[in-house]
PDB file of N, CA and C in Angstrom:
ATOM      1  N   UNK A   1      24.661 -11.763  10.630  1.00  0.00           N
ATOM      2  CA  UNK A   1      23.245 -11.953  10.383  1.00  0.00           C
ATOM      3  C   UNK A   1      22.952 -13.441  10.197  1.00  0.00           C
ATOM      4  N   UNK A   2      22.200 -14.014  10.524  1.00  0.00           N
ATOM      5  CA  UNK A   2      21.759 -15.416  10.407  1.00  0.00           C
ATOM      6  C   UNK A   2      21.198 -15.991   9.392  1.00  0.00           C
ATOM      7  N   UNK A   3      20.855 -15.005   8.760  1.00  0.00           N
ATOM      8  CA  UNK A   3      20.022 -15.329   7.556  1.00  0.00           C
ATOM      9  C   UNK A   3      21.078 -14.645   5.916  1.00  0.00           C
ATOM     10  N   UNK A   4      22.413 -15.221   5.677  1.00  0.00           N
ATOM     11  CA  UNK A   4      22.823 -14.355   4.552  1.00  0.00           C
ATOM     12  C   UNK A   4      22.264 -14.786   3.197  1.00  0.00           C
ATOM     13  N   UNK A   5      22.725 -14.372   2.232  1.00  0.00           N
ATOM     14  CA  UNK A   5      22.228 -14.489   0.801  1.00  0.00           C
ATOM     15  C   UNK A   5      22.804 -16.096   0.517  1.00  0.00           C
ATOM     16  N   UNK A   6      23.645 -16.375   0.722  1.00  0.00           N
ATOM     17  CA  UNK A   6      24.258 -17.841   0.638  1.00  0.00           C
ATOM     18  C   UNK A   6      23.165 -18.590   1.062  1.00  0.00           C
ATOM     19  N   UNK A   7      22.772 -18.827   2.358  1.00  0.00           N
ATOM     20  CA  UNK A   7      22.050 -19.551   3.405  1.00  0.00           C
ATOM     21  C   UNK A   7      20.780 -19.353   2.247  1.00  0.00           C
ATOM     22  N   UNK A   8      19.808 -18.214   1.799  1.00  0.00           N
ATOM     23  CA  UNK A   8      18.751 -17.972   1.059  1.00  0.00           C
ATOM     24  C   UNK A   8      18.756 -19.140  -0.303  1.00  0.00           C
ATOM     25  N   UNK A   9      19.812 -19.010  -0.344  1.00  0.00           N
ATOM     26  CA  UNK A   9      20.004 -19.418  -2.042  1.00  0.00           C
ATOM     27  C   UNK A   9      20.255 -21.369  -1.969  1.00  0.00           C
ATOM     28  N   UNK A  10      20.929 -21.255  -1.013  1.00  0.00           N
ATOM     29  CA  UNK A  10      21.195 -23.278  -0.218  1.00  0.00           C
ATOM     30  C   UNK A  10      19.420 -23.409  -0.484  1.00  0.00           C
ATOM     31  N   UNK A  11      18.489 -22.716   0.510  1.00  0.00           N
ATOM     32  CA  UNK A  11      17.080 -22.999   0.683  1.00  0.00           C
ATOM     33  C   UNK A  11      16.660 -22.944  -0.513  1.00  0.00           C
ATOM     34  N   UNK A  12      16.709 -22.034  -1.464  1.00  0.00           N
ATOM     35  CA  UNK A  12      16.005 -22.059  -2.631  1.00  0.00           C
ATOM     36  C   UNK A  12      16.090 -23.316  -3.451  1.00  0.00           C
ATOM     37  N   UNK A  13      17.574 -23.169  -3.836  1.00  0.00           N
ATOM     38  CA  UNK A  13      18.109 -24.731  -4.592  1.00  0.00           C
ATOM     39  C   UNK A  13      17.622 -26.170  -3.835  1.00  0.00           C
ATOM     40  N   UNK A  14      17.851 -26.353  -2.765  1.00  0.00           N
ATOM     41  CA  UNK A  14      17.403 -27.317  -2.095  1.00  0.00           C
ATOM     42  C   UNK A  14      15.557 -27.454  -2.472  1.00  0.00           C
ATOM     43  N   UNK A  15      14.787 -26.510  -2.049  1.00  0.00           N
ATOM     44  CA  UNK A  15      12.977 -26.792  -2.166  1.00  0.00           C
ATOM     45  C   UNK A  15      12.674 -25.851  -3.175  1.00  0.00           C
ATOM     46  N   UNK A  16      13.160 -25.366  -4.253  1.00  0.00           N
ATOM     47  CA  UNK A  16      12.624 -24.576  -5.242  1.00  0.00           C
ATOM     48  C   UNK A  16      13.255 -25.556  -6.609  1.00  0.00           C
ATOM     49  N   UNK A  17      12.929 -24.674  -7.251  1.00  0.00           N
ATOM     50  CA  UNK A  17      13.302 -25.281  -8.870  1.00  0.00           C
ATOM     51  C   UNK A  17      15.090 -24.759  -8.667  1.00  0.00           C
ATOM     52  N   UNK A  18      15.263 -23.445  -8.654  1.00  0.00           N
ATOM     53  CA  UNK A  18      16.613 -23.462  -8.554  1.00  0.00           C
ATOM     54  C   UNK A  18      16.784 -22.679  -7.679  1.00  0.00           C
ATOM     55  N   UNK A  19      18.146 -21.817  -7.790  1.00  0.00           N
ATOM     56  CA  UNK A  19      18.335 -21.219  -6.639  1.00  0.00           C
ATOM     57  C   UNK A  19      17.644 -19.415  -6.748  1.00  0.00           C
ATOM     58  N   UNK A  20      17.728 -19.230  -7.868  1.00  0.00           N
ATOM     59  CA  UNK A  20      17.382 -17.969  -8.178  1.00  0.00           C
ATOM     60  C   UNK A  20      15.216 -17.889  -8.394  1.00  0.00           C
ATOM     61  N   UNK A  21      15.028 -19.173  -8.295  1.00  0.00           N
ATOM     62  CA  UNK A  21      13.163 -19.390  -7.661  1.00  0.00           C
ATOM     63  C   UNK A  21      12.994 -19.117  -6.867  1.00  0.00           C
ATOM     64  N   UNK A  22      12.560 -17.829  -6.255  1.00  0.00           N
ATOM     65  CA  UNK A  22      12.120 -17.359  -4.884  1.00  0.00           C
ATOM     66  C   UNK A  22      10.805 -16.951  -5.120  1.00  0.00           C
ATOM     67  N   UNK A  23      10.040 -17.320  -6.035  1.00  0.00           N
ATOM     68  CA  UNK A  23       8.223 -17.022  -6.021  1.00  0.00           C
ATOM     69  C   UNK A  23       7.649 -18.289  -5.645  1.00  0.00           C
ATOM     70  N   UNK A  24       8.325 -19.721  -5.903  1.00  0.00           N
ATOM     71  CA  UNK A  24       7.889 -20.667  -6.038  1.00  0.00           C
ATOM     72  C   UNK A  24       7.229 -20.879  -4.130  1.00  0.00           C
ATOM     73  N   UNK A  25       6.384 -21.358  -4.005  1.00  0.00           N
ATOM     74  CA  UNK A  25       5.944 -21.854  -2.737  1.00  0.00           C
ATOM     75  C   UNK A  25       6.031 -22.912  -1.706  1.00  0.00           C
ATOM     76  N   UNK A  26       6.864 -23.960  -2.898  1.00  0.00           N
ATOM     77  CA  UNK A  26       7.838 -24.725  -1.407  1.00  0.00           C
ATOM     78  C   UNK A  26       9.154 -24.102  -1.346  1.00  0.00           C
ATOM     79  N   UNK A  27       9.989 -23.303  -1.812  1.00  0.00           N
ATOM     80  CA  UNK A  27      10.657 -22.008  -1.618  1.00  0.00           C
ATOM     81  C   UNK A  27      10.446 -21.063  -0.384  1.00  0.00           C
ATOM     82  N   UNK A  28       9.209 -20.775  -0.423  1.00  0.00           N
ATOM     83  CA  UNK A  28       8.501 -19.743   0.416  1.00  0.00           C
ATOM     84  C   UNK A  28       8.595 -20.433   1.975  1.00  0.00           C
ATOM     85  N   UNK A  29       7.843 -21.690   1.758  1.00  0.00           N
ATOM     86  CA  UNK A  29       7.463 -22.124   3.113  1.00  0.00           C
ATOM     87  C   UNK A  29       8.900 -22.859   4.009  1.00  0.00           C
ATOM     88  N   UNK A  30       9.640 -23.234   2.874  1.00  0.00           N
ATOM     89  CA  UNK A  30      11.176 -23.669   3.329  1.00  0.00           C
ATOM     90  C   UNK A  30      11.928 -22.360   4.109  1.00  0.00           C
ATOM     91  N   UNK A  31      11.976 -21.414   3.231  1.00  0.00           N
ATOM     92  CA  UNK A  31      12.460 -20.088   4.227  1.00  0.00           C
ATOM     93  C   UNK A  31      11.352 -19.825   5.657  1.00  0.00           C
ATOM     94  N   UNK A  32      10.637 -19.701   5.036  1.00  0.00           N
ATOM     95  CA  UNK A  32       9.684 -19.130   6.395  1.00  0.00           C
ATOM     96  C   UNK A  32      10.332 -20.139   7.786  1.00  0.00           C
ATOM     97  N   UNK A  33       9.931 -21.205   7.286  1.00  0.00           N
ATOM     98  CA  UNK A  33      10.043 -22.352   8.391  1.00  0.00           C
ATOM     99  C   UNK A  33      12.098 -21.968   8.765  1.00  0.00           C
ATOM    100  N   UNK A  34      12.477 -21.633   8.168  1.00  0.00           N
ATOM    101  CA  UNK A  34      13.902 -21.802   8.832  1.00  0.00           C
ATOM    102  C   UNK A  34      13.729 -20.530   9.969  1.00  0.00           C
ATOM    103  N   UNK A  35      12.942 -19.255   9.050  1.00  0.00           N
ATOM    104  CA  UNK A  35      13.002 -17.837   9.769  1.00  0.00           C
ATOM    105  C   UNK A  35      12.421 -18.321  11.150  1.00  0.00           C
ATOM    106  N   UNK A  36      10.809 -18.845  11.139  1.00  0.00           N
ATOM    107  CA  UNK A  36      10.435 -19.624  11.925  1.00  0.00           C
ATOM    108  C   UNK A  36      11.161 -20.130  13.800  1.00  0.00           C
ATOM    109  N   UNK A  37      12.069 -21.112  12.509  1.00  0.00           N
ATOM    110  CA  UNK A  37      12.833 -21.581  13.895  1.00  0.00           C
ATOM    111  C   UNK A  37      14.145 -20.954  14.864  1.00  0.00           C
ATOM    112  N   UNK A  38      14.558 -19.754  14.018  1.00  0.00           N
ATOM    113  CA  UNK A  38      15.393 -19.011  14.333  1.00  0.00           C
ATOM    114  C   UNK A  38      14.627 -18.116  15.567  1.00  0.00           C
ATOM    115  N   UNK A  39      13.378 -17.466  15.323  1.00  0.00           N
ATOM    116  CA  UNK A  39      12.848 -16.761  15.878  1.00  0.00           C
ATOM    117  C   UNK A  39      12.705 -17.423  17.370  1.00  0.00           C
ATOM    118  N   UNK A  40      12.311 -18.872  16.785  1.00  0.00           N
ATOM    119  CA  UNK A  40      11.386 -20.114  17.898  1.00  0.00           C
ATOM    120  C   UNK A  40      12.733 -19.812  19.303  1.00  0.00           C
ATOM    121  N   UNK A  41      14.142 -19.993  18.968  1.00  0.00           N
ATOM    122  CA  UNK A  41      15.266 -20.122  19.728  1.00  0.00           C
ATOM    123  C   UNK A  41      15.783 -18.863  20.332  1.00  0.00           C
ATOM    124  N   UNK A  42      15.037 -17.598  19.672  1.00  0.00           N
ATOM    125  CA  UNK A  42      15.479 -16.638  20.334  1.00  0.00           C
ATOM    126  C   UNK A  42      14.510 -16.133  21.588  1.00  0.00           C
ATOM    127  N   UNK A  43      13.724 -16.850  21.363  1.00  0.00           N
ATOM    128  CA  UNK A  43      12.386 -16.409  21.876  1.00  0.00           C
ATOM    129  C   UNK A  43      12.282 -17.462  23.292  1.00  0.00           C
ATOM    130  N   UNK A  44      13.201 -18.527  22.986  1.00  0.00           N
ATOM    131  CA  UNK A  44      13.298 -19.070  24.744  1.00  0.00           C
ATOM    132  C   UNK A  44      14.309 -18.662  25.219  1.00  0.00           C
ATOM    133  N   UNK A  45      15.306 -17.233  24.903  1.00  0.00           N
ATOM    134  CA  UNK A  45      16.000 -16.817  25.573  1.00  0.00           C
ATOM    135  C   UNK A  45      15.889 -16.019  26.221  1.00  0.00           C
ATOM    136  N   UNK A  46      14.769 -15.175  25.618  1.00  0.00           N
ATOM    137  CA  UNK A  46      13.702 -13.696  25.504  1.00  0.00           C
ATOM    138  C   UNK A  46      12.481 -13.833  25.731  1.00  0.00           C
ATOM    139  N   UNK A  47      12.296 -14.603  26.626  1.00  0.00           N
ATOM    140  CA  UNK A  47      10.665 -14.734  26.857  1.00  0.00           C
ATOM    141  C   UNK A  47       9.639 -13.727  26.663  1.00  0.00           C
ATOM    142  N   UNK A  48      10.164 -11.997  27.014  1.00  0.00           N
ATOM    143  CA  UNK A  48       9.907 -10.697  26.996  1.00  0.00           C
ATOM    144  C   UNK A  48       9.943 -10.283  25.660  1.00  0.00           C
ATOM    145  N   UNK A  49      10.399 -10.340  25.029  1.00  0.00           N
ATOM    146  CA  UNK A  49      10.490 -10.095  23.707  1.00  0.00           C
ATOM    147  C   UNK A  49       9.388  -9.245  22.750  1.00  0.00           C
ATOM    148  N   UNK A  50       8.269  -9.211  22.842  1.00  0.00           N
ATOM    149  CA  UNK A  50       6.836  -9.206  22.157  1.00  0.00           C
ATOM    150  C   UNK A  50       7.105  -8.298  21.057  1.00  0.00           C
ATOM    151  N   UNK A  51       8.155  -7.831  20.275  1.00  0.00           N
ATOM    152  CA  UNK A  51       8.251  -7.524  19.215  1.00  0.00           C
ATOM    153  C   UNK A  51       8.679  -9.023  18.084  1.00  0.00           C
ATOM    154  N   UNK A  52       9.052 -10.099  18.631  1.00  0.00           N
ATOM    155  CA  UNK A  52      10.012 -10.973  18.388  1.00  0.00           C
ATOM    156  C   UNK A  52       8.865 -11.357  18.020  1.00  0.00           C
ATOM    157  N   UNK A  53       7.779 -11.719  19.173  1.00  0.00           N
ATOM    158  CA  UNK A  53       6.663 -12.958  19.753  1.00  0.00           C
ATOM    159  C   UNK A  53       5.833 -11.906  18.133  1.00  0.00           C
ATOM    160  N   UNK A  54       5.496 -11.188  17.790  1.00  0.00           N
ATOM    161  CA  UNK A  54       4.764 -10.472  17.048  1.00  0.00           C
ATOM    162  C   UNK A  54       5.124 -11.355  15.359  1.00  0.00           C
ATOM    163  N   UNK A  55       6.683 -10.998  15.305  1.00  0.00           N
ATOM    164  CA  UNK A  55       7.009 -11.332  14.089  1.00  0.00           C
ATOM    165  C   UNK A  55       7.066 -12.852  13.880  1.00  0.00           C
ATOM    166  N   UNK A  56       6.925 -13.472  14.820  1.00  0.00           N
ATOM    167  CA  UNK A  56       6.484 -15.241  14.836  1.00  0.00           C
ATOM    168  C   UNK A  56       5.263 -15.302  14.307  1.00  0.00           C
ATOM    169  N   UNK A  57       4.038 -14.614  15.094  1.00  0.00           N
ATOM    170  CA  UNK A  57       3.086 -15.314  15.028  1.00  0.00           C
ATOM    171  C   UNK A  57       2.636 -14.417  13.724  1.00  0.00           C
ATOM    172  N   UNK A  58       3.159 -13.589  12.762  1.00  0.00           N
ATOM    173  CA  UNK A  58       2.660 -13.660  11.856  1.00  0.00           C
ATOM    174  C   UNK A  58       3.433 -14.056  10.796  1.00  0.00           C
ATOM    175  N   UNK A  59       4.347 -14.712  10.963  1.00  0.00           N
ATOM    176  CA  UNK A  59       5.500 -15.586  10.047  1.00  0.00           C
ATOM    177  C   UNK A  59       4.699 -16.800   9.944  1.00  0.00           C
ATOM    178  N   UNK A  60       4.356 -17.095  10.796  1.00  0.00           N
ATOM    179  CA  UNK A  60       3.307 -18.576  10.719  1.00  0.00           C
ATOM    180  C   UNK A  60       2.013 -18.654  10.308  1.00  0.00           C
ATOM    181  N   UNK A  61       1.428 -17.321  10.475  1.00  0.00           N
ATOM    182  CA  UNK A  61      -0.260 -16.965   9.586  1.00  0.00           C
ATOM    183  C   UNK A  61       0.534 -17.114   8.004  1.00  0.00           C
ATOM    184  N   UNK A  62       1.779 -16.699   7.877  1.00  0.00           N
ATOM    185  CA  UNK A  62       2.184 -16.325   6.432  1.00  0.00           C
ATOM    186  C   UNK A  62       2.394 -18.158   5.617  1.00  0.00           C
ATOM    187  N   UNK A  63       3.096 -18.621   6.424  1.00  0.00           N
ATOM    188  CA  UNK A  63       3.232 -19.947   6.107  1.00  0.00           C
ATOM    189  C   UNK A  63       2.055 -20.729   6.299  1.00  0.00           C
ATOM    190  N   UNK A  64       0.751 -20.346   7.039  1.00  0.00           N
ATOM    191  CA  UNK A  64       0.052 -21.317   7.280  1.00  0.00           C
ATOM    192  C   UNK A  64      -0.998 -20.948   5.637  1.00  0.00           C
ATOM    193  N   UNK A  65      -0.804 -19.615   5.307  1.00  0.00           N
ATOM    194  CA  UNK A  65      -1.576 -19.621   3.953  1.00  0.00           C
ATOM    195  C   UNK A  65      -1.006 -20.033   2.845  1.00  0.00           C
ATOM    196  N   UNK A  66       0.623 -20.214   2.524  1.00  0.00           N
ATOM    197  CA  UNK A  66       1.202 -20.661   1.335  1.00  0.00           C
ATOM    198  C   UNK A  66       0.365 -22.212   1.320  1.00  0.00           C
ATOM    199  N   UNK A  67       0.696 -22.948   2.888  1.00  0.00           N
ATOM    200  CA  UNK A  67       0.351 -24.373   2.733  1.00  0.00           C
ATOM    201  C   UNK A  67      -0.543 -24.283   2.264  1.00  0.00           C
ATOM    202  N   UNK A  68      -1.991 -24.345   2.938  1.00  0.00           N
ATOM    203  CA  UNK A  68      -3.197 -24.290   2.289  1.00  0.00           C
ATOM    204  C   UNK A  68      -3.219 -23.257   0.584  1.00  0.00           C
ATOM    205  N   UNK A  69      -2.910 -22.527   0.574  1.00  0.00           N
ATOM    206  CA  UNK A  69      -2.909 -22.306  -1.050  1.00  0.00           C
ATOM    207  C   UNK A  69      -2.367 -23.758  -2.251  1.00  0.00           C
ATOM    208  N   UNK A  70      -1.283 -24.225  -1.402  1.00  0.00           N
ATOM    209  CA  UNK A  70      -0.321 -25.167  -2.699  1.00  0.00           C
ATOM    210  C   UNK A  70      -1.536 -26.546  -1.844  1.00  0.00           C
ATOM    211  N   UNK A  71      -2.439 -26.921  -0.704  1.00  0.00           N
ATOM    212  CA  UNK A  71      -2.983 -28.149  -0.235  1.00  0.00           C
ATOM    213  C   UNK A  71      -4.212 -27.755  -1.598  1.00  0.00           C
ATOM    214  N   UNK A  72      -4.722 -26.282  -1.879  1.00  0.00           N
ATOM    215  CA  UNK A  72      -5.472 -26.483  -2.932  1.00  0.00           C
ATOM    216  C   UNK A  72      -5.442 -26.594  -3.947  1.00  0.00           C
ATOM    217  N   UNK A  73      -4.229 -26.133  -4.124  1.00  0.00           N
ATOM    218  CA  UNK A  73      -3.885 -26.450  -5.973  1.00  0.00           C
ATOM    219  C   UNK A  73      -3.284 -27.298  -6.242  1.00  0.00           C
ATOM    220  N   UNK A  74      -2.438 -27.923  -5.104  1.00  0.00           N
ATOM    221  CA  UNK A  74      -1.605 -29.103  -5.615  1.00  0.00           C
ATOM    222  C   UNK A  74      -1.328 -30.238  -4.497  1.00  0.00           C
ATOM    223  N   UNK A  75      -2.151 -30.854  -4.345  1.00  0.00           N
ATOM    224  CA  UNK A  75      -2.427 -32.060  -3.148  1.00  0.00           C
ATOM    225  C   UNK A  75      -0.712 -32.857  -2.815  1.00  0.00           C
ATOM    226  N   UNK A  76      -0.331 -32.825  -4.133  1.00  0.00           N
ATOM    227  CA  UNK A  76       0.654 -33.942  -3.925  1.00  0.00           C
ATOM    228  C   UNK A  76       2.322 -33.337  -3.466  1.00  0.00           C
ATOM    229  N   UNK A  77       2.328 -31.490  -4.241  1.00  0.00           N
ATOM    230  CA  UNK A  77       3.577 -31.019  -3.647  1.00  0.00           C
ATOM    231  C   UNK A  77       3.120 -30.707  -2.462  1.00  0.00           C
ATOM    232  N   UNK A  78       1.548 -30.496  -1.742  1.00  0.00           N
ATOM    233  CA  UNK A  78       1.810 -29.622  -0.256  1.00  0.00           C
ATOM    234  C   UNK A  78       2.012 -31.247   0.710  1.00  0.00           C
ATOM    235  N   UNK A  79       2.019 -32.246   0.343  1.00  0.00           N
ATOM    236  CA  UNK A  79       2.540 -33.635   0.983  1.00  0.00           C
ATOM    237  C   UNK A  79       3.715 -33.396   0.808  1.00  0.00           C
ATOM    238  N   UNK A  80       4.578 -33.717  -0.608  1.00  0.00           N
ATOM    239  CA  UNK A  80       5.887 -33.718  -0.235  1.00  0.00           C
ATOM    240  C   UNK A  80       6.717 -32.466   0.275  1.00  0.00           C
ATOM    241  N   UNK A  81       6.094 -31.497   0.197  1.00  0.00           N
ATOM    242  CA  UNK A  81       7.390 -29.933   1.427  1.00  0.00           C
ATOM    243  C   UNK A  81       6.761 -30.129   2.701  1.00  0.00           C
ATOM    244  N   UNK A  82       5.175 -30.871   2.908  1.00  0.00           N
ATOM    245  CA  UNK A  82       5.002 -31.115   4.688  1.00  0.00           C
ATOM    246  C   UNK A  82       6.058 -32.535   5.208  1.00  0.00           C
ATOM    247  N   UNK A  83       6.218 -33.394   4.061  1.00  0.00           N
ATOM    248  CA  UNK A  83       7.097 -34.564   4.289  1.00  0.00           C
ATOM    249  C   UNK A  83       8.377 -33.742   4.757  1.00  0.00           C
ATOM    250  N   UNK A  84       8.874 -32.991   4.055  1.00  0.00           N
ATOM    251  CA  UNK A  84      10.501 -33.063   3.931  1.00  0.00           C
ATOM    252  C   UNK A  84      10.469 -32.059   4.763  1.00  0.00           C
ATOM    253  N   UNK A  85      10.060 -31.451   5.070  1.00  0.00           N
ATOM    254  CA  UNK A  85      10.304 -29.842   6.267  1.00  0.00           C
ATOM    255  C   UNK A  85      10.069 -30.532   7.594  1.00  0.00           C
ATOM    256  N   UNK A  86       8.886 -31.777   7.482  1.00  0.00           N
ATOM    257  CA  UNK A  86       8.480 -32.305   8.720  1.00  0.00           C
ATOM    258  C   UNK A  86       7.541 -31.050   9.846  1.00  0.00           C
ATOM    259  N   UNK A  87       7.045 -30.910   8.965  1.00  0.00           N
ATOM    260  CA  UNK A  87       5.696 -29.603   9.696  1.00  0.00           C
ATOM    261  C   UNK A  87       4.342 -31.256  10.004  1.00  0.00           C
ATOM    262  N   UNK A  88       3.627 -30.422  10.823  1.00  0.00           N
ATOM    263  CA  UNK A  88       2.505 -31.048  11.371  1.00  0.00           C
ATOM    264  C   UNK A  88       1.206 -30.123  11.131  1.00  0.00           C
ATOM    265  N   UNK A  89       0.160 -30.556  11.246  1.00  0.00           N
ATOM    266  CA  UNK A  89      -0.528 -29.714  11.236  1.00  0.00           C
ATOM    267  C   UNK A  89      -1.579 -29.712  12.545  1.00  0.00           C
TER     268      UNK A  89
END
């Protein structure tokens, strides 16, 4: 599986408070964005895919509302997890 509990917990510790913070929201958007790009690579192998293409494009409605939730409550962390993830908008 690509995604194990190890790999979860690296992401958490790395953009959360610790590793066992999985509510926190640069937490959230750090996983998403990895799930994200996993999907992104299977999906130029699988062009056909549209169960795949489904779970992208609402992995990214999901991440596109954490951002804007933490751009309204907190100007300065939704800069630094768009800095360090390197998302665009």
């Amino acid at each position: 599986m690509y995604l194990s509990t190890e790999k979860k917990k690296e992401i958490f510790k790395k953009h959360g408070k610790s590793e066992n913070d999985t509510g926190s929201a640069e937490g959230q958007i750090a996983l998403f964005t990895y799930r994200i790009a996993h999907l992104t690579g299977h999906l130029k192998n699988n062009r056909k895919d549209y169960g795949t293409q489904r779970a992208l494009q609402l992995l990214v409605g999901k991440r596109r509302s954490l951002l804007d939730y933490l751009k309204k409550k907190d100007i300065e962390r939704y800069r630094a997890i768009v800095k360090e993830l390197g998302l665009r908008r």
